[in-house]
C-alpha atoms as a PDB file:
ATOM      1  CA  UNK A   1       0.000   0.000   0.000  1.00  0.00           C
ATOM      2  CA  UNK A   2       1.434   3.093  -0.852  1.00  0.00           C
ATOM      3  CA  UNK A   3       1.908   5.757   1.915  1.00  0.00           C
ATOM      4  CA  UNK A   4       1.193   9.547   0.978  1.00  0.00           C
ATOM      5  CA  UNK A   5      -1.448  11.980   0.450  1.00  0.00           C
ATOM      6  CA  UNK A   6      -4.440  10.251  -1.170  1.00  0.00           C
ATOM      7  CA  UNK A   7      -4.737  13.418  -3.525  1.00  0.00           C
ATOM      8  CA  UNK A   8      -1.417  12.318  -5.170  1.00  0.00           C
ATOM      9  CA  UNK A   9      -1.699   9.403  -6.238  1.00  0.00           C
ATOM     10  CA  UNK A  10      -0.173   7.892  -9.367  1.00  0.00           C
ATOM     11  CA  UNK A  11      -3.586   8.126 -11.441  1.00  0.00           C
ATOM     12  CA  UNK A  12      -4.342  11.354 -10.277  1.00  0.00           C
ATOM     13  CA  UNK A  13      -0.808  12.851 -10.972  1.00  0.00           C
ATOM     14  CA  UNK A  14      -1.472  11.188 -14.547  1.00  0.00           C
ATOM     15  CA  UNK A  15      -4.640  13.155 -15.055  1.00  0.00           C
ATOM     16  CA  UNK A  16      -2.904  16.998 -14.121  1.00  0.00           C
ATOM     17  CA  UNK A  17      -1.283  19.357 -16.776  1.00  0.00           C
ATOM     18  CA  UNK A  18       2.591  20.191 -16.334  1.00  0.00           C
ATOM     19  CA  UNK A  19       1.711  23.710 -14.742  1.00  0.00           C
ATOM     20  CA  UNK A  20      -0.657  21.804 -12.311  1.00  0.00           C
ATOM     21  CA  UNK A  21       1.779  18.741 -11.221  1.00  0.00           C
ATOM     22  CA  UNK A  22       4.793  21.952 -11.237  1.00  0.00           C
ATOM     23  CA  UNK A  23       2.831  23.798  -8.734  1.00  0.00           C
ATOM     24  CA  UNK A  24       1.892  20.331  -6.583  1.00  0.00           C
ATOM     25  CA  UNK A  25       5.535  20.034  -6.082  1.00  0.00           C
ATOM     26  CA  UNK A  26       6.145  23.276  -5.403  1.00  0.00           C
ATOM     27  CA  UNK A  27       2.911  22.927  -2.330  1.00  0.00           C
ATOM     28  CA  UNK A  28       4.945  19.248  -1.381  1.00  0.00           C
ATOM     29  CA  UNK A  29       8.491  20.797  -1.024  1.00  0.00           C
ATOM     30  CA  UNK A  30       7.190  24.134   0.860  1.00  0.00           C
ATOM     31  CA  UNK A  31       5.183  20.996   3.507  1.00  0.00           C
ATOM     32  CA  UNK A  32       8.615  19.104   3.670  1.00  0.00           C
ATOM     33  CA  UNK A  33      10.358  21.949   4.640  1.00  0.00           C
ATOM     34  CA  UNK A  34       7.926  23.291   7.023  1.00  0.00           C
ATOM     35  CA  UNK A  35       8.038  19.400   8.807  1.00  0.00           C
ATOM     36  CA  UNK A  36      11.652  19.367   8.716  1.00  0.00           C
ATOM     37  CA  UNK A  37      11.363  23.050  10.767  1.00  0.00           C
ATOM     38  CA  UNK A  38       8.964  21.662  13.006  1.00  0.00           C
ATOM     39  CA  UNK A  39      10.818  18.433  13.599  1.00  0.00           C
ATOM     40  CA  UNK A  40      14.224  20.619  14.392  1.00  0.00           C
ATOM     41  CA  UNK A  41      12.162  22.414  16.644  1.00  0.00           C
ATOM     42  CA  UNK A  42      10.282  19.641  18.466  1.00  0.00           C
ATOM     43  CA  UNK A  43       7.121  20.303  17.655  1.00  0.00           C
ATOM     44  CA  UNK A  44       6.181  17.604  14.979  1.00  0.00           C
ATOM     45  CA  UNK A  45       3.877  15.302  16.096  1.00  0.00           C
ATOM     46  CA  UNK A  46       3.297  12.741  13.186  1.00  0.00           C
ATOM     47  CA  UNK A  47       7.180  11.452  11.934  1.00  0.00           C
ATOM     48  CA  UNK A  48       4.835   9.540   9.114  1.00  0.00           C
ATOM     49  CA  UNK A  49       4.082  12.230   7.160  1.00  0.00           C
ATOM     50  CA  UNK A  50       7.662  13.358   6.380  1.00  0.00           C
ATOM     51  CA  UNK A  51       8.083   9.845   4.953  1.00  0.00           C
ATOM     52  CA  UNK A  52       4.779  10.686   3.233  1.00  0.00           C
ATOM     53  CA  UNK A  53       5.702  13.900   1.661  1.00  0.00           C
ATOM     54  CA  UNK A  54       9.125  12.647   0.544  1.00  0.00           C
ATOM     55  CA  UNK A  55       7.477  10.135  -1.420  1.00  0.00           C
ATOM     56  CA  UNK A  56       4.722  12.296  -2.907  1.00  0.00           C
ATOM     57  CA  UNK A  57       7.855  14.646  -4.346  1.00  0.00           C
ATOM     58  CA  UNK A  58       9.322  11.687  -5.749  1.00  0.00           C
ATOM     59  CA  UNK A  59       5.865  10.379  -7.166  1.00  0.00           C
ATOM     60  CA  UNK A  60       5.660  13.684  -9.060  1.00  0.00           C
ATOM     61  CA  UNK A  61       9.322  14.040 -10.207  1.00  0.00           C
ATOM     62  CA  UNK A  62       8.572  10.248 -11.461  1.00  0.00           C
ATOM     63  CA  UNK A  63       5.429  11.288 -13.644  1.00  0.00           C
ATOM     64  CA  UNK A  64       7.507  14.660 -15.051  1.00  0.00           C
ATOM     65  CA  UNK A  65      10.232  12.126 -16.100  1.00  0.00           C
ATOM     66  CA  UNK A  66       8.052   9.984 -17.529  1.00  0.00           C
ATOM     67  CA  UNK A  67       6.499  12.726 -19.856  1.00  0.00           C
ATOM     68  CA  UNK A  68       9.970  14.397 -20.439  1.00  0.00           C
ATOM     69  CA  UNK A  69      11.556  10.999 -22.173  1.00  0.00           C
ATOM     70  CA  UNK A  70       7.264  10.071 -23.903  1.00  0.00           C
ATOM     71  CA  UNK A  71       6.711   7.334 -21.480  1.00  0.00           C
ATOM     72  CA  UNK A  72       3.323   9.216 -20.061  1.00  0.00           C
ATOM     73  CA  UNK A  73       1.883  11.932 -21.902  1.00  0.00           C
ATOM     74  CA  UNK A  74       0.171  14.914 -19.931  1.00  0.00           C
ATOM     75  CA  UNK A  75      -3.930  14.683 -20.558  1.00  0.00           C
ATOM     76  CA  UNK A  76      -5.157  16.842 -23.647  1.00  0.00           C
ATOM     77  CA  UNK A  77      -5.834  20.525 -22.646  1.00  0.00           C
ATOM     78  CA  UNK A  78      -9.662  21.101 -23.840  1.00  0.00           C
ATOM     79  CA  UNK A  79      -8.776  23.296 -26.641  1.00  0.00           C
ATOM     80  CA  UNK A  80     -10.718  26.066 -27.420  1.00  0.00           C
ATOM     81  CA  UNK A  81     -12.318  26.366 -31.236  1.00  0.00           C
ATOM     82  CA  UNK A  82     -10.197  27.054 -33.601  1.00  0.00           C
ATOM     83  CA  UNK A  83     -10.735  30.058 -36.517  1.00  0.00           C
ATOM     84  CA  UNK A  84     -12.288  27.712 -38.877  1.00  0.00           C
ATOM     85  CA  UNK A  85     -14.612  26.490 -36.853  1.00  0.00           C
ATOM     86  CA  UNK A  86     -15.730  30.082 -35.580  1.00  0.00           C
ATOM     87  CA  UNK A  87     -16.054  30.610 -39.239  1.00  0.00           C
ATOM     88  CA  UNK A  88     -17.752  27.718 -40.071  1.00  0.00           C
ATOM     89  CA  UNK A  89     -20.802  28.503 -36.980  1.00  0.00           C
ATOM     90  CA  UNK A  90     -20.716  31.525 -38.188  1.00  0.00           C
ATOM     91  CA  UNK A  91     -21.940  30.498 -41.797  1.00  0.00           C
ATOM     92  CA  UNK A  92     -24.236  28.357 -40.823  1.00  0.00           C
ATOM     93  CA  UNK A  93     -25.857  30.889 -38.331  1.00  0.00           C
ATOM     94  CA  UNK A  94     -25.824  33.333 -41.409  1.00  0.00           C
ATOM     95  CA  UNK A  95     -27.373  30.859 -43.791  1.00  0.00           C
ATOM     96  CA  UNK A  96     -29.772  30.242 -41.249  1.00  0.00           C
ATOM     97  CA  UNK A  97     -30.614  34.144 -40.984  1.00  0.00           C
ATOM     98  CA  UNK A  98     -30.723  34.146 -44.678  1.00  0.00           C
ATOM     99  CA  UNK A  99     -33.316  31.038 -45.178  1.00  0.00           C
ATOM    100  CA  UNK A 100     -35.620  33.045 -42.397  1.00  0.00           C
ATOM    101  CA  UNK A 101     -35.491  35.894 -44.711  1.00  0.00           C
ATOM    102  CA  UNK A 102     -36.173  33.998 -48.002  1.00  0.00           C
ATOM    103  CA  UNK A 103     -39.346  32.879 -46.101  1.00  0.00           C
ATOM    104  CA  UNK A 104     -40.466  36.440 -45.067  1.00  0.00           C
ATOM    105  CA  UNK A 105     -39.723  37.213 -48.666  1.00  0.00           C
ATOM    106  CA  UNK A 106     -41.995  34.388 -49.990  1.00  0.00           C
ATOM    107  CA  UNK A 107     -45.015  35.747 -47.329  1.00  0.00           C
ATOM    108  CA  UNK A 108     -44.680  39.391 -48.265  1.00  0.00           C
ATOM    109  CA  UNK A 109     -47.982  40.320 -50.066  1.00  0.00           C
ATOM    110  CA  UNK A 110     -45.784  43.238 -51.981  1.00  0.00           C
ATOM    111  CA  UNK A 111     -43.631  42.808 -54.648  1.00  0.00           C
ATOM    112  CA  UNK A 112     -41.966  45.745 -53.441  1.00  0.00           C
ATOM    113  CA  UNK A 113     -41.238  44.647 -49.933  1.00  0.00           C
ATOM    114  CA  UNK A 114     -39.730  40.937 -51.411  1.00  0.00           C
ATOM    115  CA  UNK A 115     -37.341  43.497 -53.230  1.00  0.00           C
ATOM    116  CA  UNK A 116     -36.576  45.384 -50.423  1.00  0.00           C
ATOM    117  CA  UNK A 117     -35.747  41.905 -48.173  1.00  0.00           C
ATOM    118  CA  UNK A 118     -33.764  40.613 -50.503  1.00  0.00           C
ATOM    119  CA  UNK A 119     -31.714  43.806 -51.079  1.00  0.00           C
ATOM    120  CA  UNK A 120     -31.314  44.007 -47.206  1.00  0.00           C
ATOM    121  CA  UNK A 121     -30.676  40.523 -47.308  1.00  0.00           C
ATOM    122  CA  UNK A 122     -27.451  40.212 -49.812  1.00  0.00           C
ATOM    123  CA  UNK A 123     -26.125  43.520 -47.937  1.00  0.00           C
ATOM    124  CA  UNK A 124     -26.693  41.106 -44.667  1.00  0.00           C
ATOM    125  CA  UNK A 125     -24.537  38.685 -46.527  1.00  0.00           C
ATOM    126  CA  UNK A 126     -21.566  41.346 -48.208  1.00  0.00           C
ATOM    127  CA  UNK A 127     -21.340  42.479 -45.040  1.00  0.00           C
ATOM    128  CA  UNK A 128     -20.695  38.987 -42.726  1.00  0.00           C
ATOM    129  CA  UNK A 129     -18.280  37.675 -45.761  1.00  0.00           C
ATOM    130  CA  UNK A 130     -16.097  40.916 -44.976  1.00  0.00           C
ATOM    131  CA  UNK A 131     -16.787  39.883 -41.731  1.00  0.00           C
ATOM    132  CA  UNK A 132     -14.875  36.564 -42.126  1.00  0.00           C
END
């Protein structure tokens, strides 16, 4: 059985980013030292958890080896949308926009209002290509 903090173990280390595991360590070696002061001093109480932390630092240098030679791999950052794919909802929200006008075209009782929606609709359209 392993002996540490149960928020570091080996699967859970696997699931954090590099700036994530880099700032655990940072948390474990700022404890160690703190135990170390307290143990100098007398005042420690449980001797087990400096055996604890020591191994938790080594736990996480183990899983930043293992991604620095491509043993592990750190878990994929959700990414956020890329250009194209802005692009691409924003095309389909215009077509969208420009069917619902067609329509309102089709139900206007005035030939002269259809021209005026579709006018107003391919300046809709000139103006989100620029857009893009």
């Amino acid at each position: 059985m392993a002996v540490g903090t149960k928020d570091l173990a080996p699967e859970q280390l696997r699931g954090l980013d590099d700036t994530k595991l880099a700032d655990e360590l940072k948390k474990a070696k700022e404890e160690l030292f703190n135990l170390r002061f307290q143990s100098a001093t007398g005042q420690l109480d449980n001797h087990g958890r400096l055996r604890a932390v020591k191994k938790d630092i080594a736990r996480i240098y183990t899983e930043m080896r293992e991604r620095e030679l491509g043993i592990g791999s750190a878990p994929a950052a959700p990414q956020a949308p890329a250009k194209d794919e802005k692009k691409a909802e924003k095309k389909t929200a215009a077509k969208a926009d420009k069917a619902d006008k067609a329509e309102k075209v089709e139900k206007a009782d005035k030939p002269e209002k259809a021209d005026k929606a579709e006018k107003k609709a391919k300046k809709a359209d000139k103006a989100q290509e620029a857009d893009a």
